[in-house]
Protein backbone atom coordinates (compact mmCIF):
# COMPACT_ATOMS: atom_id res chain seq x y z
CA UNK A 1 224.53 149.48 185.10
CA UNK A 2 225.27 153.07 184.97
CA UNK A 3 225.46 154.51 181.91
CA UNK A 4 226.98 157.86 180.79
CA UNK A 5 225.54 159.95 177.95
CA UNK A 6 227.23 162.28 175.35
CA UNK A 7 225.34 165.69 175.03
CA UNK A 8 225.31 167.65 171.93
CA UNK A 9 223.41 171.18 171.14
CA UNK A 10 223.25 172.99 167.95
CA UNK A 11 221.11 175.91 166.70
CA UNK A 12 219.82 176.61 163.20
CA UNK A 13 217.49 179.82 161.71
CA UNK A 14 215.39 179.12 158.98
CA UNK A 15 214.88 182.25 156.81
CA UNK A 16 210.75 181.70 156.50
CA UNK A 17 207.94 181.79 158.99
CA UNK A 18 207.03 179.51 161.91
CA UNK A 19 203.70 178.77 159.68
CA UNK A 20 206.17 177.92 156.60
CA UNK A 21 208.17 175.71 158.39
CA UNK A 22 206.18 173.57 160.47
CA UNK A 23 204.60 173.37 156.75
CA UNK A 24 207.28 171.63 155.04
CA UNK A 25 208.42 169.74 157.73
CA UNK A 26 205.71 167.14 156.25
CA UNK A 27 206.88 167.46 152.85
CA UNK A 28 210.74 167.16 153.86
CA UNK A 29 211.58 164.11 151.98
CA UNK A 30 212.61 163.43 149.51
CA UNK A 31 215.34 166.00 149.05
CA UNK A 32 218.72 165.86 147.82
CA UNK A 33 220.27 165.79 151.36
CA UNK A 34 218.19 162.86 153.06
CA UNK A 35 219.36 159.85 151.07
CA UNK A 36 219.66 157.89 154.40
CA UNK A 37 215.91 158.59 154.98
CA UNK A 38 214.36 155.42 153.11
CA UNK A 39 210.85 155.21 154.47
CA UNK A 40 208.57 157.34 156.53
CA UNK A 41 204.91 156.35 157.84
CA UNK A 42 202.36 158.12 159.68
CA UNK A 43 201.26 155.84 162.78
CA UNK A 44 199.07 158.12 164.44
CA UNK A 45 198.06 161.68 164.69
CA UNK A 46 195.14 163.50 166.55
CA UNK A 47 194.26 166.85 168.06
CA UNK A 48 194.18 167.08 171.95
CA UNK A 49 193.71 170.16 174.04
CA UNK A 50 194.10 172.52 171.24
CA UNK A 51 197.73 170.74 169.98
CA UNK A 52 198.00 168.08 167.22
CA UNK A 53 199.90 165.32 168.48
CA UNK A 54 201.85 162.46 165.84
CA UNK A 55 203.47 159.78 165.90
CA UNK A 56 205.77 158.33 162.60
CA UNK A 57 207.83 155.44 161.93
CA UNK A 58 211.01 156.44 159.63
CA UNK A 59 213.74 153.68 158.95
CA UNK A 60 217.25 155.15 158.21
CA UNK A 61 220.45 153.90 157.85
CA UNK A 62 224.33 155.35 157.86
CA UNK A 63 227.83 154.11 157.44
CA UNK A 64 229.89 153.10 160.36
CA UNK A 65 233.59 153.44 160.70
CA UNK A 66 235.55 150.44 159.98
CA UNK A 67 236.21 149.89 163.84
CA UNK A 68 232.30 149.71 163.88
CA UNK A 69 231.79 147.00 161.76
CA UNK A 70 232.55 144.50 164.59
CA UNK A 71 228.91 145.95 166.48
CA UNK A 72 227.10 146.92 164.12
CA UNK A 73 226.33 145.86 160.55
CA UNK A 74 224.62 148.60 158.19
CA UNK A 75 221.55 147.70 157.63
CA UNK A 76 217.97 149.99 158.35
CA UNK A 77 217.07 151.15 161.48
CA UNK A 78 213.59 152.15 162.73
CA UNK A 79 213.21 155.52 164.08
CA UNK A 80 209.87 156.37 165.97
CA UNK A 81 209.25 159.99 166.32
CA UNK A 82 206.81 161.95 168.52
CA UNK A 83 205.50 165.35 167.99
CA UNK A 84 203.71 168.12 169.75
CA UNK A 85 202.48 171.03 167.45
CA UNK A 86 201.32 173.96 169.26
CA UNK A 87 199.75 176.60 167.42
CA UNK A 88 198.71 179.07 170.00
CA UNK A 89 202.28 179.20 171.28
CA UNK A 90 203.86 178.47 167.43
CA UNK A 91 206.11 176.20 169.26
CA UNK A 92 206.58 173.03 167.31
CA UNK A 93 208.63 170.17 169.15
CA UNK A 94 209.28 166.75 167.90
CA UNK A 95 211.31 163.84 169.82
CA UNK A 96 212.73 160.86 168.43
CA UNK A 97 214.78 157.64 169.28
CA UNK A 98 215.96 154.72 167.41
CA UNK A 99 214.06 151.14 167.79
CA UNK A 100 217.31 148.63 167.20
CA UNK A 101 220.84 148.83 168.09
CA UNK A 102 219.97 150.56 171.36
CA UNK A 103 222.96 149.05 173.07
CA UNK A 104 225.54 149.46 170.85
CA UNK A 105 224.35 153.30 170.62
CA UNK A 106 220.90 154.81 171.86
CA UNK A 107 220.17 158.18 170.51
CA UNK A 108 217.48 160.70 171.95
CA UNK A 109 216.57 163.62 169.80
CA UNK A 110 215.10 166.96 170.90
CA UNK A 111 214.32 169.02 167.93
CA UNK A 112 212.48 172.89 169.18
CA UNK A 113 211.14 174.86 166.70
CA UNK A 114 209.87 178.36 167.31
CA UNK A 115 209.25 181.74 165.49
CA UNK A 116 211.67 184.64 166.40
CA UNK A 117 210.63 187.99 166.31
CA UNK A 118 211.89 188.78 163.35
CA UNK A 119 209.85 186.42 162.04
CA UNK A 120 212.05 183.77 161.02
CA UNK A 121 211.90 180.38 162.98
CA UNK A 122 214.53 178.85 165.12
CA UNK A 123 215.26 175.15 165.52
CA UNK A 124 217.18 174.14 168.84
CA UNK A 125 218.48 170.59 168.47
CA UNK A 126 219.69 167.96 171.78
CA UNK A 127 221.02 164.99 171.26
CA UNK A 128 221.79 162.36 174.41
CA UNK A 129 223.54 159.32 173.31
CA UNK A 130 224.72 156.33 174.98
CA UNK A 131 225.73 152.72 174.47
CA UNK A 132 226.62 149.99 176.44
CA UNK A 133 229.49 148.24 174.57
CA UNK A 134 231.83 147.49 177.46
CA UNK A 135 235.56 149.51 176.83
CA UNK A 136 234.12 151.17 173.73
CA UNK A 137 231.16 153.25 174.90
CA UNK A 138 233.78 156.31 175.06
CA UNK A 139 234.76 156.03 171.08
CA UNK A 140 230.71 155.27 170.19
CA UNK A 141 229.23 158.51 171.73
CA UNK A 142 232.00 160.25 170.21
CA UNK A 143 231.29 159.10 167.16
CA UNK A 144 227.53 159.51 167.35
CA UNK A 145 227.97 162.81 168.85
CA UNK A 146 230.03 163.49 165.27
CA UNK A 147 226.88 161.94 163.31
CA UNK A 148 224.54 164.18 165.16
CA UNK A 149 226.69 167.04 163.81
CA UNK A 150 226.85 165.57 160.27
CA UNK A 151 223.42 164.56 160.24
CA UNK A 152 222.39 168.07 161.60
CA UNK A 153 223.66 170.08 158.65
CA UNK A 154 222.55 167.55 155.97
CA UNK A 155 218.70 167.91 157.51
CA UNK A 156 219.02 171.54 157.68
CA UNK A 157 220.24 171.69 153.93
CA UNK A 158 217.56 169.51 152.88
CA UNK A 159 215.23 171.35 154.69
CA UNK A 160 215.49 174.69 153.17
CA UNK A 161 215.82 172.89 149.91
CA UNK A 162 212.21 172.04 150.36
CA UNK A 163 211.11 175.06 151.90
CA UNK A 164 212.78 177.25 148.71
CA UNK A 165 210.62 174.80 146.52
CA UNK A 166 207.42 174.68 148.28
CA UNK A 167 207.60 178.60 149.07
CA UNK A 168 209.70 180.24 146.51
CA UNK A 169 207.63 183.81 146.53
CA UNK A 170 209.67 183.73 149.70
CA UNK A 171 212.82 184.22 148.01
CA UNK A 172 211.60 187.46 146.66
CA UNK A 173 210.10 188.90 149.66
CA UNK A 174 213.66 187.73 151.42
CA UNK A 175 215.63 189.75 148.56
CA UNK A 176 213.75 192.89 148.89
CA UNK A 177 214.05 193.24 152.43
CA UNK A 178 217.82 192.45 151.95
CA UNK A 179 217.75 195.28 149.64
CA UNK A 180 216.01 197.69 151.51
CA UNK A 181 218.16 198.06 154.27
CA UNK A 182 221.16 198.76 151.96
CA UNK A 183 219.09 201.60 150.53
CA UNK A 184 218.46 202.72 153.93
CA UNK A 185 222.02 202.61 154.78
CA UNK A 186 222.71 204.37 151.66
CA UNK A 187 220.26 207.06 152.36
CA UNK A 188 221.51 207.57 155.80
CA UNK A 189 225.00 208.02 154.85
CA UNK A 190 223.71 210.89 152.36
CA UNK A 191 222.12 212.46 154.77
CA UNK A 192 224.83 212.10 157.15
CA UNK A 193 227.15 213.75 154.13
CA UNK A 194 224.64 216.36 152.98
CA UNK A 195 224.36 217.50 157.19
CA UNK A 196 228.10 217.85 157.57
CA UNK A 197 228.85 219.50 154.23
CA UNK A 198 225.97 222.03 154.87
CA UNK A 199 227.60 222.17 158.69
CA UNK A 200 230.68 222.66 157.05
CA UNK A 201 229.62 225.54 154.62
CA UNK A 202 227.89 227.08 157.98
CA UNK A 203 231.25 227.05 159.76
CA UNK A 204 232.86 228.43 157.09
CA UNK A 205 230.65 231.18 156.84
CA UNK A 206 230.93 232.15 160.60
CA UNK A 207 234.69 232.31 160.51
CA UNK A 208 234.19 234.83 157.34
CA UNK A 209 231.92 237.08 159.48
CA UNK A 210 234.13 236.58 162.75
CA UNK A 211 237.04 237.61 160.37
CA UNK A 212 235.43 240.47 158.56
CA UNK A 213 234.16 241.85 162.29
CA UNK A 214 237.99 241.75 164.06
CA UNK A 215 238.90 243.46 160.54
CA UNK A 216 236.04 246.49 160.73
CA UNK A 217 236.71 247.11 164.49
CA UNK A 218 240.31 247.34 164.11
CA UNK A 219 239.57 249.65 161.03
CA UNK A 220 236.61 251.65 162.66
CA UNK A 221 238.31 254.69 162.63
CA UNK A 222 239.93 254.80 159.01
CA UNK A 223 236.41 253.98 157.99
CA UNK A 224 234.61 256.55 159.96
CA UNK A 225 237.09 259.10 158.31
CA UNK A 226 236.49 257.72 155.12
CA UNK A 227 232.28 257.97 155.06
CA UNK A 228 232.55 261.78 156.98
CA UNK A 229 235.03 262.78 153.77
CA UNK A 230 232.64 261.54 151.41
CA UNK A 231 229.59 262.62 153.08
C-alpha cells in the first residue's frame, strides 16, 4: 500500500538562551496550555559520544471532529519521544510518534532547537502525517495537519509560560535591552538634529559673507573715497 503524507513546517523564537530553553523543556508541564498532556515518564536517558540521549513515554489525548468519531474514540494515546541533546553544537533535537491509532492517523514529529546569534533560540517544527482509512485519508491529514498547527501554538504558549516562571530575571534583562535601543534611536535622531541645525546655521552664515562680499566689491570705490576723506 502506498501511502501519501501531509507535510507541515512552522518556526517559533523563544526570547531566552539555548541553555534556558533546553532547561525548561524538562520542566514544561504542567502549564496552563498543555491540558491534553496527562502523563509523562522518563524511560531511558544516557550520555554517548559527548550527547545525552532520552527516551520518554507521554500519553495525550484531543478531541476529534464529529465526522471522526466513527475511527476514532477519544481516549489517551501513548506518545514515545526520542531526543538528542548536543551541547557542543547547542543543537537540541527531539522526535516523536504516536504508539496507537497509527492507521487511522500516524504522526511524525521533528522538533530543532538551536541558539541564534542573537542569542535567542529557534525551534523548527515538521510534522509528516498519514493514515490509512480508505476514501478518508485526504480529510484526516488535513485535519491533523490543522492539529499540528493548533497544537503548535498551545506548546509554544505553554512553553514560555514556564520559561517566564523558571527564569524571570530574564524578563528584566529582555526589557532593558528593549529599552536601550529606543534610547539609542533617540540619541541618534538628536544628533542627526543637532548636525543639521548647526549645518544649517553654517549655511546661513556663508550666504551672509557671500552677500556682504558681492555688496563691498560693488561698493569698493564709494568706500575707498570714503576712508581717503576721513583719513
Amino acid at each position: 500500500m502506498v501511502l501519501t503524507a501531509s507535510t507541515c513546517r512552522t518556526e517559533t523564537v523563544f526570547d531566552y538562551s539555548w541553555k534556558h530553553v533546553v532547561s525548561a523543556y524538562w520542566n514544561r508541564y504542567p502549564n496552563p496550555s498543555s491540558s491534553h498532556v496527562l502523563t509523562e515518564d522518563t524511560i531511558r536517558r544516557e550520555v554517548r559520544d559527548g550527547k545525552l540521549y532520552s527516551r520518554r513515554l507521554l500519553s495525550k489525548t484531543n478531541p476529534v471532529p464529529k465526522w471522526g468519531a466513527r475511527f476514532y474514540n477519544n481516549v489517551p494515546v501513548k506518545i514515545v519521544e526520542d531526543s538528542v541533546l548536543d551541547p557542543v553544537k547547542k543543537t537540541f533535537t527531539t522526535f516523536t510518534r504516536n504508539l496507537g491509532m497509527k492507521k487511522i492517523m500516524k504522526v511524525d514529529e521533528i522538533v530543532v532547537y538551536s541558539e541564534q546569534r542573537d542569542g535567542r533560540t529557534l525551534a523548527v517544527r515538521r510534522a509528516f502525517i498519514s493514515s490509512q482509512v480508505f476514501g478518508f485519508s485526504r480529510a484526516i491529514r488535513a485535519f491533523g495537519i490543522e492539529r499540528f498547527k493548533l497544537n503548535g501554538n498551545k506548546a509554544s504558549s505553554g512553553f514560555n509560560y514556564v520559561l517566564r516562571r523558571m527564569f524571570p530575571q530574564h524578563q528584566l534583562q529582555a526589557a532593558a535591552s528593549t529599552v536601550n535601543p529606543q534610547q539609542n534611536t533617540a540619541d541618534v535622531a538628536l544628533a542627526t538634529t543637532t548636525n543639521h541645525s548647526s549645518s544649517s546655521k553654517s549655511e546661513s552664515l556663508k550666504r551672509t559673507a557671500k552677500v556682504g562680499y558681492e555688496f563691498c566689491k560693488s561698493h569698493a570705490s564709494k568706500i575707498a573715497q570714503l576712508f581717503s576723506v576721513r583719513n
